[in-house]
Protein backbone atom coordinates (compact mmCIF):
# COMPACT_ATOMS: atom_id res chain seq x y z
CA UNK A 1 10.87 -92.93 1.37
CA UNK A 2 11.24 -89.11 1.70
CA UNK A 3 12.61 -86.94 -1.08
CA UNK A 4 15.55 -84.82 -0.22
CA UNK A 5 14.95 -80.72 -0.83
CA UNK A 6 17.36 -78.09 -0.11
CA UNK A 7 16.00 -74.28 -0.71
CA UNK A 8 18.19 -72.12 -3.42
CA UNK A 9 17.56 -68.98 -4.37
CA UNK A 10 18.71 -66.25 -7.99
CA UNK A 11 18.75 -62.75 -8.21
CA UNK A 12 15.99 -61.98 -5.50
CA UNK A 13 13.82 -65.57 -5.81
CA UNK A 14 13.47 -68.23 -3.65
CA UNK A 15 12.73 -71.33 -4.86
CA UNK A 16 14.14 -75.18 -4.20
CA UNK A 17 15.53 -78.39 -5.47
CA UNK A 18 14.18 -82.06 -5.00
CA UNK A 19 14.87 -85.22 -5.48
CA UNK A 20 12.35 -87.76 -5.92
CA UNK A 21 13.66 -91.35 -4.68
CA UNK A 22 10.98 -93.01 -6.12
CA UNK A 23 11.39 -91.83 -9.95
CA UNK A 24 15.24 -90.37 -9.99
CA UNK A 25 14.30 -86.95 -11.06
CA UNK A 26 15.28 -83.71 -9.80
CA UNK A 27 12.58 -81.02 -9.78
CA UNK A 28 14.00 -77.51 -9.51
CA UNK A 29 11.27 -74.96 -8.39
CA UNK A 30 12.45 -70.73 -9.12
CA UNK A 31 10.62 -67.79 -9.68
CA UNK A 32 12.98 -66.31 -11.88
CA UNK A 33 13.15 -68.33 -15.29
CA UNK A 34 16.29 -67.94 -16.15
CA UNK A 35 17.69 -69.10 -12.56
CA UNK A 36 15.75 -71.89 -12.65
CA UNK A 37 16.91 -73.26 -16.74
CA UNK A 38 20.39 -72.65 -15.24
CA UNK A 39 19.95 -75.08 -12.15
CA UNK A 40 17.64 -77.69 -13.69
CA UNK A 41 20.26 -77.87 -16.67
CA UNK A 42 23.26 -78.19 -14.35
CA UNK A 43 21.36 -80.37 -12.25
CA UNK A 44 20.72 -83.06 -14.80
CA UNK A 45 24.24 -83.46 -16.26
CA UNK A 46 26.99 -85.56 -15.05
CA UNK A 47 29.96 -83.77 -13.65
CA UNK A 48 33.72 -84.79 -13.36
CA UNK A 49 34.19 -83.72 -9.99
CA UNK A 50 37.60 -84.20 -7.16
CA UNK A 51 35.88 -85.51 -4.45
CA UNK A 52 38.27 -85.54 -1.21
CA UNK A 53 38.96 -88.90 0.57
CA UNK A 54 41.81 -89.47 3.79
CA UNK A 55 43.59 -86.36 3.63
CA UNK A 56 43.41 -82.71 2.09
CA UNK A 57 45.62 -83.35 -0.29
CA UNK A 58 44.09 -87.01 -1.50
CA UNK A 59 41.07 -86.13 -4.63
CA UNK A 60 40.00 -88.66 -6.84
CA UNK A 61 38.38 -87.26 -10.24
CA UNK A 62 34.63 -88.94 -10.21
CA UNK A 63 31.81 -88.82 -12.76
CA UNK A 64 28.86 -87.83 -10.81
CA UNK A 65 25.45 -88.35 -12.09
CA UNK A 66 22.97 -86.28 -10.19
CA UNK A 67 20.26 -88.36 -10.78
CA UNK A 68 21.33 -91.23 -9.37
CA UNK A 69 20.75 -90.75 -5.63
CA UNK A 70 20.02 -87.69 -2.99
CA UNK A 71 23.80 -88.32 -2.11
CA UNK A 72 24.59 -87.77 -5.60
CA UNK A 73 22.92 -84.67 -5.65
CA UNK A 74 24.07 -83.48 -2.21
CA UNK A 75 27.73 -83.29 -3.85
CA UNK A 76 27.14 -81.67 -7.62
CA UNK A 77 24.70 -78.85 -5.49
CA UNK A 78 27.92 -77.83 -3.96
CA UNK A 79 29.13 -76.76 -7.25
CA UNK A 80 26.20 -74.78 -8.42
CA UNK A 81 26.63 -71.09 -7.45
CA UNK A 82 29.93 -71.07 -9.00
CA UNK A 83 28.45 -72.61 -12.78
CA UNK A 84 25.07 -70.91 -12.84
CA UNK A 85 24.70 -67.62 -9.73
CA UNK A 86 22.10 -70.44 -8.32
CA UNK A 87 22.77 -70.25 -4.38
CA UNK A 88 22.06 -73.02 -2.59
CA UNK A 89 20.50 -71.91 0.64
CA UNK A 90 20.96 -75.25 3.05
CA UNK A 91 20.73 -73.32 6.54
CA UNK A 92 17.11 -71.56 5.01
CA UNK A 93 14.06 -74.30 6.32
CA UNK A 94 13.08 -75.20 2.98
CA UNK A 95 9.11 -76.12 4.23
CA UNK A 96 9.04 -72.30 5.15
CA UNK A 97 10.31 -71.65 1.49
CA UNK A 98 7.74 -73.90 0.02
CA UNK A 99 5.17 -72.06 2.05
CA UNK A 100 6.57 -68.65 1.73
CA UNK A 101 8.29 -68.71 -1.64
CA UNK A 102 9.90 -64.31 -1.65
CA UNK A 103 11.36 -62.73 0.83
């Protein structure tokens, strides 16, 4: 079983996000402190969130728990820049972050 990662980066740090299958826990890995309290709280709350369904115009209000699955996960990351300034960076390789963690 792999754990999903995405890369995210605050205020001039790179850093990332995973999710370990195994054990249900997200890790959130930041150079800047404060970037990464912000994202690992956020991260490990349940969120009410309208997630879409048939049409544009069809939400359902969900409680997501972000530690339940990648998928999980996948859906509350898309509301992190807008709670805590923590961008999620999905089109950076996240290996090359891990690697190469500035830019």
């Amino acid at each position: 079983m792999e754990n999903f990662s995405v890369a995210i980066s605050y205020k001039g740090s790179l850093g990332w996000v995973e999710f370990d299958e195994a054990t249900k826990k997200v890790l959130v890995t930041l150079g800047d402190e404060e970037g990464r309290t912000l994202a690992e709280n956020f991260l490990t709350t349940t969120h009410e969130i309208k997630i879409p369904h048939e049409t544009l115009l069809d939400f359902t209000a969900e409680i997501i728990n972000p530690n339940e699955s990648a998928e999980n996960l996948k859906i509350v990351l898309t509301r992190l820049w807008e709670a805590t300034g923590v961008h999620v960076d999905w089109s950076r390789p996240v290996e090359y972050v891990k690697l190469h963690p500035h830019y």
